[in-house]
Protein backbone atom coordinates (compact mmCIF):
# COMPACT_ATOMS: atom_id res chain seq x y z
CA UNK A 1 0.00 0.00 0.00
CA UNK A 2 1.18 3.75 -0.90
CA UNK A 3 1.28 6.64 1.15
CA UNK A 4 1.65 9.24 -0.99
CA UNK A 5 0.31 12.26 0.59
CA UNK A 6 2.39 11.28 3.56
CA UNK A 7 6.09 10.57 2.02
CA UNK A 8 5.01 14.11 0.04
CA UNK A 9 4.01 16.00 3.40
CA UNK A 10 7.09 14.80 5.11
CA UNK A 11 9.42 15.00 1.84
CA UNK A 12 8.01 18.93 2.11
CA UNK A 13 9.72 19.45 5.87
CA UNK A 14 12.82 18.31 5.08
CA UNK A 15 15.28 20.85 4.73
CA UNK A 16 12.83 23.20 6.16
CA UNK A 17 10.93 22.57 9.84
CA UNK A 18 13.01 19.51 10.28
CA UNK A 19 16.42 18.40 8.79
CA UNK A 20 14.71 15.18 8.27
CA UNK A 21 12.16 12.42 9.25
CA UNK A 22 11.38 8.88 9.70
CA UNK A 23 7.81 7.72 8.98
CA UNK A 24 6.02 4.07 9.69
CA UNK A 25 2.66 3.04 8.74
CA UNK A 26 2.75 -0.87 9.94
CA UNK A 27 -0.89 -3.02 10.58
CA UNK A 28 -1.00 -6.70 11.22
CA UNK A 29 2.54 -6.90 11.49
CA UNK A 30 3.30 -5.90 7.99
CA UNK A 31 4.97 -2.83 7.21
CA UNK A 32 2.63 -0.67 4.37
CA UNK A 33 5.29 2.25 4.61
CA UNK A 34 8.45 2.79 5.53
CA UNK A 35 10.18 6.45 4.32
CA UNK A 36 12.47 8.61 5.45
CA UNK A 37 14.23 11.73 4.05
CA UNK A 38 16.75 14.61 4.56
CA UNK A 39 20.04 14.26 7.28
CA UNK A 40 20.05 12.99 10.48
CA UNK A 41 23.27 14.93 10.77
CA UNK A 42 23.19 18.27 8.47
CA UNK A 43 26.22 19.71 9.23
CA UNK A 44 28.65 16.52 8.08
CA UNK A 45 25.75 15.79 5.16
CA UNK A 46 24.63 12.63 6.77
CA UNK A 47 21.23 11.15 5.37
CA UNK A 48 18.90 9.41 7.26
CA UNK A 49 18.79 5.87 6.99
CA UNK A 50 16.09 4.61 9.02
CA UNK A 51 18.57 3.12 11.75
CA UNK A 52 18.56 6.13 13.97
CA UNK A 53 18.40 6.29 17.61
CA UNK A 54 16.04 9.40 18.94
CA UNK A 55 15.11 10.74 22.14
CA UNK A 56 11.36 9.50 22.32
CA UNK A 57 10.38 12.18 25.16
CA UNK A 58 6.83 11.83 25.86
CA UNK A 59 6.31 8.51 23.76
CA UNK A 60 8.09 7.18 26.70
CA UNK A 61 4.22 7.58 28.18
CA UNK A 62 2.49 5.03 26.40
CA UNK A 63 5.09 2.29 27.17
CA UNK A 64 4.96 3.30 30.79
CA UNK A 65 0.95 2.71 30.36
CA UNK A 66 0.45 -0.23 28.57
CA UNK A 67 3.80 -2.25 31.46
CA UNK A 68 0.79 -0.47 34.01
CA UNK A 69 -2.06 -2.44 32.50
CA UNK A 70 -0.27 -5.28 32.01
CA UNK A 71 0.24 -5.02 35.48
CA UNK A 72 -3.41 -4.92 36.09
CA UNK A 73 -4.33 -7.49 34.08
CA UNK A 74 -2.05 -9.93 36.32
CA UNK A 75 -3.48 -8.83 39.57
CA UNK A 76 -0.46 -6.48 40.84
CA UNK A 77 -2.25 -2.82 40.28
CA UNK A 78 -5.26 -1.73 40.99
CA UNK A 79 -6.13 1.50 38.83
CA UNK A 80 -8.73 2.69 41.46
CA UNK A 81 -6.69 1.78 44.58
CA UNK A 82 -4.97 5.13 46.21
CA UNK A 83 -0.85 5.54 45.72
CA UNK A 84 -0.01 5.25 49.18
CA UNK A 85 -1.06 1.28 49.06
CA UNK A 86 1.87 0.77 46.59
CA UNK A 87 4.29 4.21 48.06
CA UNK A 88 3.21 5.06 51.58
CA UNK A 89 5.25 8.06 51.16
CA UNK A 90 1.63 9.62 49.62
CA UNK A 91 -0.21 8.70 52.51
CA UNK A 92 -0.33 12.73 53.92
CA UNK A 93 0.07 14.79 50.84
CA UNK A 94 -0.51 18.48 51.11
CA UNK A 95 -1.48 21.13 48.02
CA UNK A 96 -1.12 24.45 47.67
CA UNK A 97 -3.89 26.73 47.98
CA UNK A 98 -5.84 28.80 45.35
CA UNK A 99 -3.51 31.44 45.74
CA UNK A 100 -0.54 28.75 45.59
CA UNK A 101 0.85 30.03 48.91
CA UNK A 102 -0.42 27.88 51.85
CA UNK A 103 -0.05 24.11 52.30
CA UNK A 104 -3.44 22.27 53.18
CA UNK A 105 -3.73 18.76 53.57
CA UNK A 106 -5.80 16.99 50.70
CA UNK A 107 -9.21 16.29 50.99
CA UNK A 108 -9.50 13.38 48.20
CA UNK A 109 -6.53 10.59 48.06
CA UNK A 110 -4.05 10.33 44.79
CA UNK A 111 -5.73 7.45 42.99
CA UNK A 112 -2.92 4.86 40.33
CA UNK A 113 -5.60 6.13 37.84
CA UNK A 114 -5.02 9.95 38.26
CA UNK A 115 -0.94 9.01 37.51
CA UNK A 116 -2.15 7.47 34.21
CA UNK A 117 -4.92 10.45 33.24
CA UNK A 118 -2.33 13.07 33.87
CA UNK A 119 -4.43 14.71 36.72
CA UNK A 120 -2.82 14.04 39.97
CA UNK A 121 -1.78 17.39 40.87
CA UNK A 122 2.00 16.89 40.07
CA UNK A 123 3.90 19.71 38.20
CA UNK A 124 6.83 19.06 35.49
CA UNK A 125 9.79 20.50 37.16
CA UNK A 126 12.34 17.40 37.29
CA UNK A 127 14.36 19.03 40.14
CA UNK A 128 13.38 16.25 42.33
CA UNK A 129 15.58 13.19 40.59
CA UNK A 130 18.61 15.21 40.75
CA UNK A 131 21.27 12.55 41.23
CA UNK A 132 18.84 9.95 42.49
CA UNK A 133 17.36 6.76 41.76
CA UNK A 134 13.92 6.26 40.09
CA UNK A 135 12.64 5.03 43.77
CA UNK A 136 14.48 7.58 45.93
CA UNK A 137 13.60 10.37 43.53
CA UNK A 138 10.07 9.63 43.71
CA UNK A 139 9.62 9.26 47.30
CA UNK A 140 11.58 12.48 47.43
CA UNK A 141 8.59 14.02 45.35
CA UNK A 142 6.08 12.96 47.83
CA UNK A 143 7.38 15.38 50.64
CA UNK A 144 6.41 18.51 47.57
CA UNK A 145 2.73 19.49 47.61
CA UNK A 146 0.71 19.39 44.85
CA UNK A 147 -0.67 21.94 42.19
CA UNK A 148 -4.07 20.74 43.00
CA UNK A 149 -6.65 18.42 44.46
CA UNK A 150 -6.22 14.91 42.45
CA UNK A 151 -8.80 14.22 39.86
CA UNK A 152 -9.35 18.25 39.50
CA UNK A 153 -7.74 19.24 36.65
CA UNK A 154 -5.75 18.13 33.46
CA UNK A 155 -1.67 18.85 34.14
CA UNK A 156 1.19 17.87 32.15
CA UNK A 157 3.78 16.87 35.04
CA UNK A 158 5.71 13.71 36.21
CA UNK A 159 3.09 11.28 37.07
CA UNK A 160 4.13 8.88 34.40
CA UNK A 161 7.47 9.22 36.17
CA UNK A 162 5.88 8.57 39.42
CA UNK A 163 3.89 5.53 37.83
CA UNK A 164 7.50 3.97 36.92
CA UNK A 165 8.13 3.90 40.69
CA UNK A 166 4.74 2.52 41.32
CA UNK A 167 5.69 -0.45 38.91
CA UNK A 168 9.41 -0.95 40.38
CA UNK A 169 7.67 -1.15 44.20
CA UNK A 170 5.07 -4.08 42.35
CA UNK A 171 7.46 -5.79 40.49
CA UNK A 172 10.00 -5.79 42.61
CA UNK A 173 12.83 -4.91 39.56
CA UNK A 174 14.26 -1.66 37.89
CA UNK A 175 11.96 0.29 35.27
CA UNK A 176 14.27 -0.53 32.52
CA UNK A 177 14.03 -4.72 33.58
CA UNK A 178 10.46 -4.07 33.27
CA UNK A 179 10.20 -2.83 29.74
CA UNK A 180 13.17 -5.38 28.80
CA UNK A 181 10.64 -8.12 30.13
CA UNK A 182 7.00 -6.85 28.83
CA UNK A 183 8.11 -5.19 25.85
CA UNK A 184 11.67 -5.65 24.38
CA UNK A 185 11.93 -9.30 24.96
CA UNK A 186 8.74 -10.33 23.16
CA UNK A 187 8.48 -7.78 20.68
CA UNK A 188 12.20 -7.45 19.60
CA UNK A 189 12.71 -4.51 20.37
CA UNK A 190 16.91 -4.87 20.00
CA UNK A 191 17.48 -0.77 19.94
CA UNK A 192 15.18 0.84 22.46
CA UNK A 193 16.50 2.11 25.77
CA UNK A 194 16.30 4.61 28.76
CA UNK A 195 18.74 7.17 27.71
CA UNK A 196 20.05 6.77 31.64
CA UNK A 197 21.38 3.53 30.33
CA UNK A 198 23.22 4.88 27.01
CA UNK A 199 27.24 5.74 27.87
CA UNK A 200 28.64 6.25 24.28
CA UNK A 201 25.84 8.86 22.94
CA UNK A 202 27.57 9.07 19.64
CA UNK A 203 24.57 6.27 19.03
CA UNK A 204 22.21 8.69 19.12
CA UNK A 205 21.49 11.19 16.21
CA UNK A 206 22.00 14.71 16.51
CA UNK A 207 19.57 17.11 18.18
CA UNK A 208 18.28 20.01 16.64
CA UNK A 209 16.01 23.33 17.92
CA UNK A 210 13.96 25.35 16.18
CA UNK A 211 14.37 29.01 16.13
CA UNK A 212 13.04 31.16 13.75
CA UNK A 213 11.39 29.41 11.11
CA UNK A 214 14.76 27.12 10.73
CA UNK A 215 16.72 25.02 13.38
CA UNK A 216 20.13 25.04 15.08
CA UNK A 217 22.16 22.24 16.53
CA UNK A 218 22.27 21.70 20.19
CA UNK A 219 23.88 19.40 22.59
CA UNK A 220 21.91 16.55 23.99
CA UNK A 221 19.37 16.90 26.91
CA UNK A 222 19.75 15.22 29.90
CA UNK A 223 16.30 16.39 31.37
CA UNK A 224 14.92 13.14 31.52
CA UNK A 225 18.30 10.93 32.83
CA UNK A 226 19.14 13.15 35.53
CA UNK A 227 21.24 10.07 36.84
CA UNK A 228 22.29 7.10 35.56
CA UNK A 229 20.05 5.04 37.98
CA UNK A 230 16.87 7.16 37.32
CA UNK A 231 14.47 5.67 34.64
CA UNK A 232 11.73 8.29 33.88
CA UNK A 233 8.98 6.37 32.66
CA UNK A 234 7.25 9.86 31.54
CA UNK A 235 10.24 10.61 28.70
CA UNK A 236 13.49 8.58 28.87
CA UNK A 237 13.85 6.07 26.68
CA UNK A 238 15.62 6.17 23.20
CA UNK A 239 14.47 4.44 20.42
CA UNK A 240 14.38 4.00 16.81
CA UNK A 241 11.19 4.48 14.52
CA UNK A 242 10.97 0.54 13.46
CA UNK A 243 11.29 -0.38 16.85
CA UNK A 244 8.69 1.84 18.26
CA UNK A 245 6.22 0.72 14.98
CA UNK A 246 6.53 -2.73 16.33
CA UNK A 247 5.28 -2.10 19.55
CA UNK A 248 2.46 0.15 18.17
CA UNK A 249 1.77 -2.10 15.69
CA UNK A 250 1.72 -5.02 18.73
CA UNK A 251 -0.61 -2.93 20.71
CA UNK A 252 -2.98 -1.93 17.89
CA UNK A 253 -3.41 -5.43 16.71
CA UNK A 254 -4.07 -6.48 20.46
CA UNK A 255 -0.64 -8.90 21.15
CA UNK A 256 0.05 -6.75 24.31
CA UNK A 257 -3.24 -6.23 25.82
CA UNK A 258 -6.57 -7.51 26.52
CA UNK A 259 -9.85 -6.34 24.41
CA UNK A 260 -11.28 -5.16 27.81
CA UNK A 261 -8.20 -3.29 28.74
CA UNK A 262 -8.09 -1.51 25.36
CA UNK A 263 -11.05 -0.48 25.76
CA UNK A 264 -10.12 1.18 29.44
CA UNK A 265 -6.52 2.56 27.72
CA UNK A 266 -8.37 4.77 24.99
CA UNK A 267 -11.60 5.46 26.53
CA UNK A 268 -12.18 9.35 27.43
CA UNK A 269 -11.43 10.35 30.83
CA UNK A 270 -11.48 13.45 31.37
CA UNK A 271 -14.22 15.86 32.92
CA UNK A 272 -15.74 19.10 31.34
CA UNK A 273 -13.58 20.77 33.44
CA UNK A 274 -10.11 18.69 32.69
CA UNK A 275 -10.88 19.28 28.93
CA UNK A 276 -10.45 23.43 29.38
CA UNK A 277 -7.06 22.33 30.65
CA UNK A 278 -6.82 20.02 27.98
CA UNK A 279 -6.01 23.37 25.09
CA UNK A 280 -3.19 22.13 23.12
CA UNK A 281 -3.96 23.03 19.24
CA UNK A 282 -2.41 20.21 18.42
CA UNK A 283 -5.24 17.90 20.18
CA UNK A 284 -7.99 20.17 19.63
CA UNK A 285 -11.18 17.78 19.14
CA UNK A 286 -9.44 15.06 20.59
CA UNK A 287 -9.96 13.91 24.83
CA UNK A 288 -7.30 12.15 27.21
CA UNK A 289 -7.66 8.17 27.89
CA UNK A 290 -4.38 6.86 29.86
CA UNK A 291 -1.43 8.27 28.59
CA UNK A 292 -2.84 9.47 25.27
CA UNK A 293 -5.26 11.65 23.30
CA UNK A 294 -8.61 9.74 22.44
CA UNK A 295 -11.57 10.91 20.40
CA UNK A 296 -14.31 11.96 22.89
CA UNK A 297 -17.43 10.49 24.32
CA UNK A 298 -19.61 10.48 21.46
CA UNK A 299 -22.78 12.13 23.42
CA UNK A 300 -19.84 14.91 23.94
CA UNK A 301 -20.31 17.90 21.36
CA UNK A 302 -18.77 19.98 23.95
CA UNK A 303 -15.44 19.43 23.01
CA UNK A 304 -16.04 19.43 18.97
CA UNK A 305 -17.92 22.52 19.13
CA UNK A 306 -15.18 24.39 21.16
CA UNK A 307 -12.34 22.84 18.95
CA UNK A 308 -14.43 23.95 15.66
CA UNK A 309 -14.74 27.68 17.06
CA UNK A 310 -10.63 27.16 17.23
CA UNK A 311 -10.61 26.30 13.81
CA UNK A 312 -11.47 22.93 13.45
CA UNK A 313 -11.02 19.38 15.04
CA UNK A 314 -12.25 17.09 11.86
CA UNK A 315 -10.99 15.54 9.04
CA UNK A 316 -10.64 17.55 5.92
CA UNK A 317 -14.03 15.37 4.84
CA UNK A 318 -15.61 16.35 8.13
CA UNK A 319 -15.54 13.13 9.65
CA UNK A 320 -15.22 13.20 13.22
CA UNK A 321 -11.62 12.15 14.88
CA UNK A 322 -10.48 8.51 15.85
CA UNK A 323 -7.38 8.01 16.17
CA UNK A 324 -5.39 7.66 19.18
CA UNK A 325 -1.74 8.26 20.24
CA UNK A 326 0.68 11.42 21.30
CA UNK A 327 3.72 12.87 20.82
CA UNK A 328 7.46 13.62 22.09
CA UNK A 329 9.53 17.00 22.63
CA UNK A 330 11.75 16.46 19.51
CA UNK A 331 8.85 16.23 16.73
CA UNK A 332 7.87 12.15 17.63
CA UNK A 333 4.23 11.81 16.61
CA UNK A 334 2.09 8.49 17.05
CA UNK A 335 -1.05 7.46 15.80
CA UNK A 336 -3.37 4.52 16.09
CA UNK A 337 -6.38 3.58 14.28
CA UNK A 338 -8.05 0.71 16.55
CA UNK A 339 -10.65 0.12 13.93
CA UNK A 340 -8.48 -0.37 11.05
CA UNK A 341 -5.78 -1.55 13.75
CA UNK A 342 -3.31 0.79 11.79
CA UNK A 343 -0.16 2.46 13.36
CA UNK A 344 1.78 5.17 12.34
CA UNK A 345 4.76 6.66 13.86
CA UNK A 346 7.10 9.60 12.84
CA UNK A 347 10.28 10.48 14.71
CA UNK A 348 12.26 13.96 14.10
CA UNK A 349 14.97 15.13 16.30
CA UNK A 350 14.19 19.08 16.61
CA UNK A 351 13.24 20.46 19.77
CA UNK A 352 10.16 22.88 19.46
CA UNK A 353 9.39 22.22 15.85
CA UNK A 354 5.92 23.69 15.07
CA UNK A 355 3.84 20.71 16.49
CA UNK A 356 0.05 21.77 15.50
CA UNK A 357 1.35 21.71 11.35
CA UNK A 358 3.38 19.16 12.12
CA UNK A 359 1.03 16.33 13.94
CA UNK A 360 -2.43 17.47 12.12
CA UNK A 361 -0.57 17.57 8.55
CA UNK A 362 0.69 13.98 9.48
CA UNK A 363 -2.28 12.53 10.51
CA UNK A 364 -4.56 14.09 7.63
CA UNK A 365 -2.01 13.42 4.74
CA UNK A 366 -2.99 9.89 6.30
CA UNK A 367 -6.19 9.48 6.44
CA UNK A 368 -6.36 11.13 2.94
CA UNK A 369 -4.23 7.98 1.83
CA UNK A 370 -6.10 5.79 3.48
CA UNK A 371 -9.94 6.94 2.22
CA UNK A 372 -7.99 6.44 -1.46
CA UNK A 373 -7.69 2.89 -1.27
């Protein structure tokens, strides 16, 4: 099958928003695309070649979800059970105020499921793994208070991160042993990482950051591996764009999870008032399930109307989103189509690359492939 609105969309970047790009369209364990274009390295005039290792960022999430189901579905994690049951450390956590001044103590409990819905009440700063492990780091976090009362609002923060420690304390092993047992291992998965674990980082392909309509070279960022020993399961690992279309592929043809749990992973969980917080332009018209953006609740024409008045949530034909998936720092984009059981994923390496033209340009130059067949 031929993609070629997408190789043309992505062919159209290169040399411009990115300095090149790595695209995947895989279903039933077959590839139906695999292109890539423009450098990895621009400076030495290195092309890409579809080997290269990226900082995944943020599509470090979904992983993290899908070892926490997994987890479920063998009887070690309860989704509605409170943190402290797994971390006692979150038995007494305090929040700030309205004003963000005073301390009080919480009046609802941090549930696993807020970690996965990205509404705990955690904030992003990373401060707290300074030169620690994943499990020290974490229970360091617990003596912060949070942003807000769990289950309040929609924040993008650590709880992934804290998640990772939730699954170390259940299984009993290191984040990284984890995702070497549930997901490398049976997938194949021979070049994926956490960047923590990565000593020679000549592996890794050169990182980029946009500024002013072009991109510059930078060094590489260390946010995320603040220590060797600290696995963030919100945006460590390293991987390479057919590794990361196998596991998408795996997950959208239902090897890694139950039906039931899929169902839980991309169903729409967030409130009227979660979805205000919820304002990206690059997810306007979509929800949040567990780790990613979902379409929403179909009795829902809150959220479509408000994304329309933005400038539009729908297909160019109008049809109404469905896809699922998200995205990482460096221009990573995922997409899954559970009813076609279709993946896609695209990996960049530029830092603050225009991510509304760049996600809703790849996922419509896809659809408008797909509708032609």
């Amino acid at each position: 099958m031929e993609f070629p609105r997408l190789a043309q969309f992505i062919y159209s970047l290169c040399g411009s928003l990115l300095p090149g790009g790595d695209v995947r369209v895989y279903r039933g364990g077959e590839p139906l695309l695999k292109y890539f274009c423009g450098c990895s390295d621009e400076e030495n005039d290195v092309p890409v070649n579809g080997k290269e290792l990226y900082l995944g960022y943020s599509v470090t999430k979904l992983m993290t979800v899908v070892c926490a189901l997994r987890a479920c579905e063998d009887g070690l994690l309860n989704l509605n059970a409170p943190l402290s049951e797994y971390m006692p450390e979150f038995a007494h956590m305090r929040v700030k105020d309205a004003r963000g001044n005073a301390e009080l103590p919480l009046k609802t409990p941090i549930l696993v499921r807020h970690l996965l819905t990205m509404s705990a009440g955690f904030g992003a700063d990373m401060a707290f793994a300074q030169g620690r492990d994943t499990l020290s780091a974490v229970r360091a976090l617990a003596k912060q208070p949070l942003l807000c009362e769990p289950g309040t609002h929609w924040i993008y923060g650590v709880c992934h991160d804290v998640l990772g420690a939730v699954l170390e304390c259940v299984y009993g092993i290191r984040l990284r042993e984890i995702f070497a047992k549930l997901l490398y291992a049976p997938l194949g998965l021979s070049n994926t990482r956490f960047l923590s674990e990565i000593r020679d980082i000549s592996e890794i392909a050169p990182l980029y950051k946009a500024k002013n309509g072009t991109y510059e070279r930078v060094a590489l960022d260390y946010t995320y591996a603040p220590s060797p020993a600290y696995d963030s399961g919100g945006a460590g690992i390293v991987t390479c764009a057919e590794d990361y279309s196998r596991f998408l592929d795996a997950l959208a043809s239902g090897k890694l999870l139950r039906p039931e749990t899929l169902r839980i992973l991309r169903a729409d969980c967030l409130s009227p008032d979660m979805r205000r917080d919820f304002n990206w332009p690059q997810c306007r018209g979509y929800s949040f399930g567990l780790g990613l953006r979902v379409p929403p609740k179909p009795a829902d024409n809150e959220t479509h109307a408000r994304a329309r008045a933005a400038g539009g949530d729908l297909l160019p034909d109008g049809a109404a989103v469905r896809d699922c998936g998200w995205g990482g720092a460096a221009g990573a984009y995922t997409l899954i189509d559970f009813e076609t059981r279709t993946s896609l994923c695209f990996f960049a390496h530029v830092l603050g690359a225009d991510e509304t033209l760049l996600h809703l340009g790849i996922r419509d130059a896809f659809y408008a492939d797909m509708r032609s067949k």
